[in-house]
Protein backbone atom coordinates (compact mmCIF):
# COMPACT_ATOMS: atom_id res chain seq x y z
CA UNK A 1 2.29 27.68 21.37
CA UNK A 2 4.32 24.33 22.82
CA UNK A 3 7.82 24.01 22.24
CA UNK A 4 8.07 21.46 20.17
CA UNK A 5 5.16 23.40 17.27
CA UNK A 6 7.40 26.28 17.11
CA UNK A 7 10.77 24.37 16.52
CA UNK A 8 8.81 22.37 13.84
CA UNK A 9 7.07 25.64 12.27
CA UNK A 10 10.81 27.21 11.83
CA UNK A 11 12.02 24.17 9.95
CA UNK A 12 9.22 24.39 7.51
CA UNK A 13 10.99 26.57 5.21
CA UNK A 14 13.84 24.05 5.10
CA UNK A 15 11.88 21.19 4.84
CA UNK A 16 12.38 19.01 1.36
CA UNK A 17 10.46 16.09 2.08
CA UNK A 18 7.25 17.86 0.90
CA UNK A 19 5.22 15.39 3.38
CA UNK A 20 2.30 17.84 4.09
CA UNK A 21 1.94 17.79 0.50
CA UNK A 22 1.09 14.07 -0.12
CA UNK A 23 -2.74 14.66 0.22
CA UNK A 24 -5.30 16.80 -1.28
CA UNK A 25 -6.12 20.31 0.15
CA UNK A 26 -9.76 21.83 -0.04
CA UNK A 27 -10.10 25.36 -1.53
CA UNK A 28 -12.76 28.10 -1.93
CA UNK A 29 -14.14 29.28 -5.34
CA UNK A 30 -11.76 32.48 -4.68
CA UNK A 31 -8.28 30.18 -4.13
CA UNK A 32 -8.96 29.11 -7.21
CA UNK A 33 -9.28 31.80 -9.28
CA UNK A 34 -6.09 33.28 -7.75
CA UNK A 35 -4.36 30.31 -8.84
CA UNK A 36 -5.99 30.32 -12.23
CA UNK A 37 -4.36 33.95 -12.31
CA UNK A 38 -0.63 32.69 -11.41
CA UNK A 39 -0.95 30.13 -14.70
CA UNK A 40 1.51 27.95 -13.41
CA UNK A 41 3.26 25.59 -15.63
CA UNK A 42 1.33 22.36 -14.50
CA UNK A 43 -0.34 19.77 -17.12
CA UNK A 44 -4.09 19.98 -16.25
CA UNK A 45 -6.62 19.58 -14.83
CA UNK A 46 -5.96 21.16 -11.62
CA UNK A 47 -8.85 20.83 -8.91
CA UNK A 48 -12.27 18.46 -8.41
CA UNK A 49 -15.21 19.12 -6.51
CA UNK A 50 -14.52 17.43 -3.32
CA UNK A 51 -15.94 14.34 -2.30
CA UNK A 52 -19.38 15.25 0.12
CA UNK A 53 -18.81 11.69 2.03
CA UNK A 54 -15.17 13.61 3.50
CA UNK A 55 -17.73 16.78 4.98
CA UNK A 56 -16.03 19.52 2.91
CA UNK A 57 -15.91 22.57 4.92
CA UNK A 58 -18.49 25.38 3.80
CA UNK A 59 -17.29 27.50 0.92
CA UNK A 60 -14.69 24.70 0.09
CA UNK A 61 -16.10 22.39 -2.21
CA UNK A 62 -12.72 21.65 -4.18
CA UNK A 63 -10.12 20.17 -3.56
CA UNK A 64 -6.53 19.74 -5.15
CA UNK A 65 -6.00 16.50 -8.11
CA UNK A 66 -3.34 14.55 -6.84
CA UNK A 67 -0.40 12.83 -9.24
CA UNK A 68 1.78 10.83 -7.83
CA UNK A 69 0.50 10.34 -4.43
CA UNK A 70 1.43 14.47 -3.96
CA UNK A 71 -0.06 17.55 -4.74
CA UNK A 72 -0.46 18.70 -8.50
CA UNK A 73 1.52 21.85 -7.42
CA UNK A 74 4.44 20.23 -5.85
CA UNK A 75 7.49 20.56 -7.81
CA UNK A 76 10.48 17.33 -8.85
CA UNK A 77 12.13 19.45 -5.94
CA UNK A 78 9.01 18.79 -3.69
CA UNK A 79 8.19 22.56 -3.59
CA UNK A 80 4.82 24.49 -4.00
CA UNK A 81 4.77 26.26 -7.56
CA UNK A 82 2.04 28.32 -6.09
CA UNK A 83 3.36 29.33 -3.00
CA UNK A 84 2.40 33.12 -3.21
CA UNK A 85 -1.29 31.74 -4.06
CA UNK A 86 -1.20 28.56 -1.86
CA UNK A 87 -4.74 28.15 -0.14
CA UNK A 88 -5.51 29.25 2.88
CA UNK A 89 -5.08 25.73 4.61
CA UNK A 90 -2.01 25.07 3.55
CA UNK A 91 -1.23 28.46 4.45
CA UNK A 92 -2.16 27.99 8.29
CA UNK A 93 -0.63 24.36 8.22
CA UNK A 94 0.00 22.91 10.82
CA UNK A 95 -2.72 24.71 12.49
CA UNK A 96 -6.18 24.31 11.88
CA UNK A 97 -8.40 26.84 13.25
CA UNK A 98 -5.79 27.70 15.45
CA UNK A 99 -5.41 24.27 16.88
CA UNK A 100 -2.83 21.67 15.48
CA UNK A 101 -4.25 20.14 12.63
CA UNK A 102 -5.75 16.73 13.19
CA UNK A 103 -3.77 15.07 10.30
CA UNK A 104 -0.59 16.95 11.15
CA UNK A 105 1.74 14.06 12.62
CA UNK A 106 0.64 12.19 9.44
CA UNK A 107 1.48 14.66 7.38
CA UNK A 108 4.80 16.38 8.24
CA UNK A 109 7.83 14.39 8.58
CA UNK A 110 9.59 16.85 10.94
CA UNK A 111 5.86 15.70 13.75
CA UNK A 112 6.60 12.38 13.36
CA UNK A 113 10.03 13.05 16.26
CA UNK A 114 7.90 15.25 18.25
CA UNK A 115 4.28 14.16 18.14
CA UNK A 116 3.34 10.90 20.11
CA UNK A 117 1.34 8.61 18.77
């Protein structure tokens, strides 16, 4: 893994800015009903069935509402309120099938010193 990946990956759990939150994140059937079982204290509704023009990857035909510009699940303190549950993409973030994720300078404010553009 470069340098500059694993200094970035070892801020993320000190990161505030909540960047990589500020789009919406596709999620299996399976996602959601573990999130469905945390109940989290969030004003509904929750997911949509993702757009088919954005090629949804198979098995992940939702997608997280957004509110705000952010995630439905982020926090006033720009934190994830279903961290233990969070899908598996924004688990893997900033990698994407073990590559960095294509979006990932865009979305984390901590790429945007390391990442060329």
């Amino acid at each position: 893994m470069k340098e500059y990946l694993i200094q970035i990956t070892t801020e993320c759990p000190d990161c505030c800015s909540g960047s990589c939150c500020q789009d919406g994140v596709e999620l299996s059937k399976e996602e959601i009903r573990q999130i469905v079982a945390l109940s989290p204290k969030v004003n509904k509704p929750w997911f949509k069935k993702a757009d088919k023009k954005c090629n949804p990857e198979p098995g992940f035909e939702y997608e997280t509402i957004l509110v705000n510009n952010t995630c439905i699940f982020q926090d006033k303190d720009k934190r994830c309120v279903v961290y233990p549950v969070r899908p598996s993409h924004c688990r893997e973030f900033p990698l994407e099938d073990g590559k960095l994720a294509q979006y990932y300078g865009y979305l984390c404010d901590k790429a945007r010193k390391y990442v060329k553009k």
